[in-house]
Protein backbone atom coordinates (compact mmCIF):
# COMPACT_ATOMS: atom_id res chain seq x y z
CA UNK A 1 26.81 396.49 98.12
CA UNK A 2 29.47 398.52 98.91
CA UNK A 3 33.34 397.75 98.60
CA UNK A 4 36.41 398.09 100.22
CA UNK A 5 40.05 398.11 99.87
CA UNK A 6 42.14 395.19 100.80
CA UNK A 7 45.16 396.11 102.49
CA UNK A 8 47.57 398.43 100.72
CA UNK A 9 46.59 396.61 97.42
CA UNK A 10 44.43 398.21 94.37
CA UNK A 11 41.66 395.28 94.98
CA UNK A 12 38.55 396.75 96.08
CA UNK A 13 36.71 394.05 97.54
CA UNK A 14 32.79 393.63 98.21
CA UNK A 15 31.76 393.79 101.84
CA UNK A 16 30.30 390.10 101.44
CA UNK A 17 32.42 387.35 99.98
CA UNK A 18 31.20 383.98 98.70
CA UNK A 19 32.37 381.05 100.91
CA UNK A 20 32.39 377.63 99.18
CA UNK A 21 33.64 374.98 101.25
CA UNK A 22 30.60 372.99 100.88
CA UNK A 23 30.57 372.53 96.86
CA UNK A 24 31.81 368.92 95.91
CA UNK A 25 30.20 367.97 99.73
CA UNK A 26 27.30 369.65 100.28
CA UNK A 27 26.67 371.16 97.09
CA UNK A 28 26.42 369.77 93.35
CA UNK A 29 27.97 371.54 90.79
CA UNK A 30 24.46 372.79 89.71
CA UNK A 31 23.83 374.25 92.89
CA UNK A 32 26.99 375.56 93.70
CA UNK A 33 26.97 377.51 89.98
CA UNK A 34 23.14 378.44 90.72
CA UNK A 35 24.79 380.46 94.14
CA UNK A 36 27.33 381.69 92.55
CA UNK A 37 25.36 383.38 89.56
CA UNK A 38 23.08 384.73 92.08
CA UNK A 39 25.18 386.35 94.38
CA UNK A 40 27.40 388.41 91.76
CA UNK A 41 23.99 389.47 90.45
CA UNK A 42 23.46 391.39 94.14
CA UNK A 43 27.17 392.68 93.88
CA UNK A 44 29.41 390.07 94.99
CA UNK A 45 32.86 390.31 93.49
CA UNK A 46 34.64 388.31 95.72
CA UNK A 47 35.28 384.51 95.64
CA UNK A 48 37.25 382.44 97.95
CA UNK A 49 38.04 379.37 97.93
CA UNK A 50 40.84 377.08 99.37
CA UNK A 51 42.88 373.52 97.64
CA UNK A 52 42.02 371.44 100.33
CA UNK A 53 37.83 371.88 99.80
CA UNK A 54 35.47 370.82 100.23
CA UNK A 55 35.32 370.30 104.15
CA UNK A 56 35.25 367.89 105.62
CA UNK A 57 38.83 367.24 103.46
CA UNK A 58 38.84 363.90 101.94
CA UNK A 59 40.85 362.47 98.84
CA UNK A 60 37.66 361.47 96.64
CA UNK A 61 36.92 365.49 96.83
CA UNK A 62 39.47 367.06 97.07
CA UNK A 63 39.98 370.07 94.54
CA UNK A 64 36.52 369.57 93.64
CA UNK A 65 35.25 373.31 94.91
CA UNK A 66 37.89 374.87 93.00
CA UNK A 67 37.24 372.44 89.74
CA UNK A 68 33.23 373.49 90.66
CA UNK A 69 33.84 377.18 90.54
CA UNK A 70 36.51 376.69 87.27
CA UNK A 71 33.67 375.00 85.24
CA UNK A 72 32.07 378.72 86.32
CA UNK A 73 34.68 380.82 86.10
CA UNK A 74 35.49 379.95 82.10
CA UNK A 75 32.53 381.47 80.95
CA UNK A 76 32.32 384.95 83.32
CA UNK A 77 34.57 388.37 82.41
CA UNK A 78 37.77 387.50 84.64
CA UNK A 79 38.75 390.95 85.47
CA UNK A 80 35.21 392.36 87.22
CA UNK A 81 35.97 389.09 89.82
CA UNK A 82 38.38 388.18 92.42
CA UNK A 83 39.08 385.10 93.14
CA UNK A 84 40.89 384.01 96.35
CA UNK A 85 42.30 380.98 97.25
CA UNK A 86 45.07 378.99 99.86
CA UNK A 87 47.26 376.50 99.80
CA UNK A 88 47.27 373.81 103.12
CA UNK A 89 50.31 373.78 105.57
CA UNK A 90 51.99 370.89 107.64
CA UNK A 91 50.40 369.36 110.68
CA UNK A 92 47.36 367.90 109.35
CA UNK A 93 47.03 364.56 108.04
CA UNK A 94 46.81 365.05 104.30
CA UNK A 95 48.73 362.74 103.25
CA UNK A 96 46.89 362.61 99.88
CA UNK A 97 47.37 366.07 99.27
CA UNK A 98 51.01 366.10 97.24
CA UNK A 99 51.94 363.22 98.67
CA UNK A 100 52.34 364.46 101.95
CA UNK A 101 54.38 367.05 101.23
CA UNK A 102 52.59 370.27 102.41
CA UNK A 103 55.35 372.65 103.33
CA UNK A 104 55.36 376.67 102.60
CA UNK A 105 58.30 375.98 100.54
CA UNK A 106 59.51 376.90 97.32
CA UNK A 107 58.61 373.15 95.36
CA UNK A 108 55.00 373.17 97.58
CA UNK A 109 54.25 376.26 96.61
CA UNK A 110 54.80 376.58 92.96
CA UNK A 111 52.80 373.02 92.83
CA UNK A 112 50.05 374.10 95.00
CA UNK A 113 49.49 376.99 92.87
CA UNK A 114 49.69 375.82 89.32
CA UNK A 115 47.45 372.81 90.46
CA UNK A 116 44.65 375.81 91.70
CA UNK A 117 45.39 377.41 88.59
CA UNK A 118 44.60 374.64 86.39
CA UNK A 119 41.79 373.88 88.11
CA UNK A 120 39.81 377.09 88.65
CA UNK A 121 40.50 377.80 84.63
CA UNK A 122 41.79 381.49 84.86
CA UNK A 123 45.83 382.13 84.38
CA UNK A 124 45.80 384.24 87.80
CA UNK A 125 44.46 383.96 91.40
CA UNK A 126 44.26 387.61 92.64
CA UNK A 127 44.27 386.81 96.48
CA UNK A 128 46.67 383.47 97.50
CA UNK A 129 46.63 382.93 101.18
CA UNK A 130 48.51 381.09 103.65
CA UNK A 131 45.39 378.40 104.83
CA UNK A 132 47.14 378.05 108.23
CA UNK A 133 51.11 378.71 109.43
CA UNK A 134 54.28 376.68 107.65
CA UNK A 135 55.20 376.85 111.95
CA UNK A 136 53.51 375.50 114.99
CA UNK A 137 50.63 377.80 116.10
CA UNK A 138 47.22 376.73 118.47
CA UNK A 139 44.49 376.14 115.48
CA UNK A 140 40.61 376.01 114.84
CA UNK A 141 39.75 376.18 118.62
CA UNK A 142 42.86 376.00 120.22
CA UNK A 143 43.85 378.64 122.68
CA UNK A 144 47.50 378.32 123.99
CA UNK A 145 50.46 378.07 123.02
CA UNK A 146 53.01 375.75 124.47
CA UNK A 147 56.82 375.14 123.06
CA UNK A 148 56.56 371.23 123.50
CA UNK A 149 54.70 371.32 119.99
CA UNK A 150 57.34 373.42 118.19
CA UNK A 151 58.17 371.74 114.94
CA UNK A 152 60.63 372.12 111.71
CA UNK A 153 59.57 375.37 109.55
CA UNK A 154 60.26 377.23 106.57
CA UNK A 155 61.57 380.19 107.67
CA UNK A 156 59.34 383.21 107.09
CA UNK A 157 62.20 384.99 104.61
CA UNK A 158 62.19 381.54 102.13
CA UNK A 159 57.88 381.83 102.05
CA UNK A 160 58.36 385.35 101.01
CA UNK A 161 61.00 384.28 98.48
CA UNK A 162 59.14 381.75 96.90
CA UNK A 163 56.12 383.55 96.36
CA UNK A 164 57.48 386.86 94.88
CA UNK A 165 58.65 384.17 92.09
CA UNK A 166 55.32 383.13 91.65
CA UNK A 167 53.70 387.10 92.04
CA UNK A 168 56.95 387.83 89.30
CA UNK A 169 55.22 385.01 86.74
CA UNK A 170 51.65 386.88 86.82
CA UNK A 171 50.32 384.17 88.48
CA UNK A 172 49.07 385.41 91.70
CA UNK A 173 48.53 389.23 92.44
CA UNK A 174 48.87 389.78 96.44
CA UNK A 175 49.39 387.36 99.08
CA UNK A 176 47.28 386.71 102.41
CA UNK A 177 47.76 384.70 105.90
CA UNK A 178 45.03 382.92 107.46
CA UNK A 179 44.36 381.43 111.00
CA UNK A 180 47.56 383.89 111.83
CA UNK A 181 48.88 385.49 115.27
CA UNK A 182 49.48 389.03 115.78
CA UNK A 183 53.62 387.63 115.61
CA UNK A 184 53.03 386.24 112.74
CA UNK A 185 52.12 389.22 111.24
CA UNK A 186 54.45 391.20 112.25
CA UNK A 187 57.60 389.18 110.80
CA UNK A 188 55.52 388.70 107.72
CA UNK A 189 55.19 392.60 107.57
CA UNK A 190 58.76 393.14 108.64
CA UNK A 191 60.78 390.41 107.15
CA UNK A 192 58.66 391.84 103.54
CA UNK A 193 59.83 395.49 104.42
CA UNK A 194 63.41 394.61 105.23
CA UNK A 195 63.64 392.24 102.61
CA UNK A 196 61.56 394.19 99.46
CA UNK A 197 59.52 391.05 98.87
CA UNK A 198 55.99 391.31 98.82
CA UNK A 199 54.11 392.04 101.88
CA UNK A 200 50.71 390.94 102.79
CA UNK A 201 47.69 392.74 102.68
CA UNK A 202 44.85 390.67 104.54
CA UNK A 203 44.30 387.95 107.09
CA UNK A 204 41.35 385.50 107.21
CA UNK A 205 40.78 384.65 110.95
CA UNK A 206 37.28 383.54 111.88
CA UNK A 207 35.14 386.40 113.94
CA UNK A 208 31.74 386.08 115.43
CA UNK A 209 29.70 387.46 118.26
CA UNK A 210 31.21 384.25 120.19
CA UNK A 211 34.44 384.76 119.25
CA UNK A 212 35.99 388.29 119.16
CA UNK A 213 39.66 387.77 120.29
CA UNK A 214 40.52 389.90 117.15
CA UNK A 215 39.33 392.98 118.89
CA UNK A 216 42.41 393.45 120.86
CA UNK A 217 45.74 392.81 119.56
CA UNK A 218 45.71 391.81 116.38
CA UNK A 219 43.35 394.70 115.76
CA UNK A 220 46.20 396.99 116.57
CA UNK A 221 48.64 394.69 114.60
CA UNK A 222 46.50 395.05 111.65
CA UNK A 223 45.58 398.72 111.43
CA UNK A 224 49.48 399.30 111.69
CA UNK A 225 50.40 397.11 109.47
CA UNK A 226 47.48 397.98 107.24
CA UNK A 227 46.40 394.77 107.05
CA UNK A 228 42.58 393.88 106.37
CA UNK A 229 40.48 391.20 108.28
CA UNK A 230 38.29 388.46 105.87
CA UNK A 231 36.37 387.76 108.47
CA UNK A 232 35.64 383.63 108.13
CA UNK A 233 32.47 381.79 110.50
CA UNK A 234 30.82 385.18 111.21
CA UNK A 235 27.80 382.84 112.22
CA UNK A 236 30.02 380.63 114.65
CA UNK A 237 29.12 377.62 111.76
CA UNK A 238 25.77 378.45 111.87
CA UNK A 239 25.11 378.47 115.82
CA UNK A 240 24.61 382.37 115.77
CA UNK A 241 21.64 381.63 113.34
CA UNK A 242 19.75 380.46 116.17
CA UNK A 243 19.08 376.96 114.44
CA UNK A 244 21.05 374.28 117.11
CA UNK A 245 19.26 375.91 120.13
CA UNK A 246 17.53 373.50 122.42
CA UNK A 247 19.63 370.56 121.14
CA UNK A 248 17.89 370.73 118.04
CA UNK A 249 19.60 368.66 115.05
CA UNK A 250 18.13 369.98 111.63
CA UNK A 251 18.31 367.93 108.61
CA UNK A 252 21.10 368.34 106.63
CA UNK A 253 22.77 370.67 108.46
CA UNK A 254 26.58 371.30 109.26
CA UNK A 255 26.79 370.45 112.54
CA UNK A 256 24.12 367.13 112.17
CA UNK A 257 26.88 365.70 109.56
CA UNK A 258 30.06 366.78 110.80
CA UNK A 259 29.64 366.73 114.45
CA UNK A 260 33.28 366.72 114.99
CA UNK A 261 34.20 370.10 113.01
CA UNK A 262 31.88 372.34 115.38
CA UNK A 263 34.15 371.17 118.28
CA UNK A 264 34.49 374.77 118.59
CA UNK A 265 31.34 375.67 119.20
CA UNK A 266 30.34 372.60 121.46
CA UNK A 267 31.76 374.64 124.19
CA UNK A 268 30.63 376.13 128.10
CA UNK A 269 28.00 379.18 127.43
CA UNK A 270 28.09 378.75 123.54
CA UNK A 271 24.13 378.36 124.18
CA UNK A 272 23.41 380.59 126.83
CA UNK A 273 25.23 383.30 124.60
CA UNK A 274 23.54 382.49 121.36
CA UNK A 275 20.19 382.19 123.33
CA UNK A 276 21.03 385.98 124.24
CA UNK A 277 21.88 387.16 120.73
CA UNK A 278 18.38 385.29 119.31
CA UNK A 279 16.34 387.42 121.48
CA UNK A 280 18.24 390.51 120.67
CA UNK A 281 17.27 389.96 116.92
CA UNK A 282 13.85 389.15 117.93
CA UNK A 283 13.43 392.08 119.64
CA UNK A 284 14.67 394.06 116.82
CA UNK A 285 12.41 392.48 114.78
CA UNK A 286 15.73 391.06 112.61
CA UNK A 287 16.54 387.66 111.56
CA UNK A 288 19.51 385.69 114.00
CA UNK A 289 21.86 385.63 111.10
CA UNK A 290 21.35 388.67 110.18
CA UNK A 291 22.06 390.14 112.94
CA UNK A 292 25.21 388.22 113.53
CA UNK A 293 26.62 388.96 110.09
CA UNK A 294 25.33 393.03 110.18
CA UNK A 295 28.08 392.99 113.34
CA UNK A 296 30.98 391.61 111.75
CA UNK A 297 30.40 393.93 108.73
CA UNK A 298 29.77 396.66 110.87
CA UNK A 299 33.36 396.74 112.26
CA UNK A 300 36.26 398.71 111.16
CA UNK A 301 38.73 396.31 110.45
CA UNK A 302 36.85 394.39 108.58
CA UNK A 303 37.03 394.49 105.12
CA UNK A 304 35.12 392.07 103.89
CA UNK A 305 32.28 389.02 105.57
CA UNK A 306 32.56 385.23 104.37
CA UNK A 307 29.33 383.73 103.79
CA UNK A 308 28.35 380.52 102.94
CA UNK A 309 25.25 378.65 102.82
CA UNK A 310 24.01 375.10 101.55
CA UNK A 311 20.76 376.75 100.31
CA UNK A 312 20.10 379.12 98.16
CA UNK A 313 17.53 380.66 100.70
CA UNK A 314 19.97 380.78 102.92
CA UNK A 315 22.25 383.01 100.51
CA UNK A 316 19.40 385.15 99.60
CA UNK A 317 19.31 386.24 103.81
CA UNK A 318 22.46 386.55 104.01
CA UNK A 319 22.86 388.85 101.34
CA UNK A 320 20.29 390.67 102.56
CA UNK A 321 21.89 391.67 105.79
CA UNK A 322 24.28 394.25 103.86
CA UNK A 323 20.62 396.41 103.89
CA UNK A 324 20.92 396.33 107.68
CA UNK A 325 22.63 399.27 109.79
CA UNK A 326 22.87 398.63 113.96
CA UNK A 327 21.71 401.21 116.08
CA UNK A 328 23.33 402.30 118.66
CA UNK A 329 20.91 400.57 121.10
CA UNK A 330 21.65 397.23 119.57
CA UNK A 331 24.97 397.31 119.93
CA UNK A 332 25.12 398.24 123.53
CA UNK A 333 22.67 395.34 123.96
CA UNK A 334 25.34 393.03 122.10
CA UNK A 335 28.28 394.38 123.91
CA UNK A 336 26.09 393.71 126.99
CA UNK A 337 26.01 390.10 126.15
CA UNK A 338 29.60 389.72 125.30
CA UNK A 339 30.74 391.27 129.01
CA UNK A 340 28.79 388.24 129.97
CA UNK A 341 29.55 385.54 127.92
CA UNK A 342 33.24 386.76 126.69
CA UNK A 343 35.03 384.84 123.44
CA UNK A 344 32.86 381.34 124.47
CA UNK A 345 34.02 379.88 121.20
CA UNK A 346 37.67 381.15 120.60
């Protein structure tokens, strides 16, 4: 396992990070403990999580992933971990979740946190992200922008206020954006900078072989801002592992319960390209998944590759794919593929 820094902060992240959206849904406690102990055993020292888990969101569960991996948490050495986790914006209908009131503002945020903190059982969260923007932005499949859907934000300066109170009690380290646009960013960068609050130092925006829109501008964004990718989905919610092809529907799987959250996916030449990839890794002689996740970790910006799995045989490949280098060859043959099937799940 190797490790790398995050950002312009002193965390030194592994290259595989521990998903757990599915524990309190998919997983029992039992289970999700019996992952968690295994994959720090192979090097994993990075956790993340999120307030509004397990997915799909409901009110019976929520918190439950973060109460899941507290129960764990209490009884490891705090300071070899990190633990990441986010707090929900506005435009979804969690109307459960603090009563509605899901602003990046300065009430929001101090609850948000201290409810995380009680509920993982540490007195800090070393990575707090943004789960999606305080501000109107095209989400989780979405691909343009139009000003009709503008709504009432929290200006960027007030979010950066309110958190360096929070980073000034001890009780997050460094803050983080997710699901963010190469303007978003930016004024987080430069309204930080002009400001001397605290600036960000990673982004969580999901990246897979069928959806790479990262590799262009907020790549450059990123490296300038020295900002580092947590790349989320690196196996397109399992597609890339080669398991949906054919119309199959395997037991228990994602995309069999929650149709509705692979909308994504469900999309013109997500097949044909995932077809593609699957005989790549077959000619190769390499599992699907492993394949897919070897390419996100392979590239630059990324700094580390969010895994998550309902089994723990699942885990166990997935961890396995940090033994795997590309060759050259291979990723000519996967660039090959993406000139013909470009971002089919964006």
């Amino acid at each position: 396992m190797k490790y790398n820094q995050l950002g312009n902060s002193d965390l030194k992240v592994s290259e595989i990070c521990l998903g757990t959206m599915t524990y309190g849904q998919q997983n029992s406690i039992e289970e999700a403990h019996k992952q968690l102990d295994y994959a720090i055993a192979q090097g994993v020292n990075f956790i993340d999580t999120a307030e509004m888990y397990p997915v799909p969101p409901r009110r019976e569960t929520q918190g439950l992933t973060e109460a899941f991996i507290g129960e764990w948490l209490k009884k490891q050495q705090r300071d070899k971990l990190i633990i990441a986790t986010k707090i929900a914006g506005p435009g979804r209908n969690f109307s459960w979740l603090r009563e509605g009131a899901t602003n990046i503002e300065r009430r929001t945020i101090k609850k948000a946190v201290d409810d995380s903190l009680k509920r993982l059982q540490t007195d800090y969260i070393d990575l707090y992200q943004i789960h999606w923007p305080d501000r109107y932005v095209p989400l989780f499949g979405q691909t343009e922008y139009h000003p009709d859907f503008e709504r009432k934000t929290v200006p960027i300066s007030e979010q950066l206020e309110a958190f360096a109170e929070v980073i000034q009690a001890g009780k997050i380290r460094y803050l983080g954006l997710s699901n963010e646009t190469p303007w978003g960013v930016c004024e987080f960068s430069h309204v930080a900078k002009q400001l001397r609050l605290p600036k960000i130092v990673s982004i969580q925006n999901a990246y897979n072989l069928l959806n790479r829109v990262f590799d262009s501008a907020l790549a450059e964004t990123c490296y300038r801002e020295n900002v580092s990718l947590l790349a989320y989905s690196p196996l397109g919610f399992g597609f890339l592992s080669g398991k949906y092809l054919q119309g199959q529907k395997p037991k228990n799987a994602r995309i069999t319960l929650f149709e509705k959250f692979g909308q994504r996916y469900l999309k013109p030449n997500v097949n044909e390209a995932v077809a593609a990839y699957v005989e790549i890794a077959r000619q190769h002689h390499l599992k699907p998944a492993q394949l897919a996740l070897a390419f996100v970790r392979s590239r630059w910006f990324v700094a580390s590759t969010i895994i998550g799995a309902t089994k723990l045989e699942q885990l166990r490949e997935n961890l396995d794919s940090v033994n795997i280098v590309l060759t050259p060859e291979i990723l000519t043959q996967l660039n090959a593929v993406h000139t013909r099937y470009p971002n089919p799940a964006p």
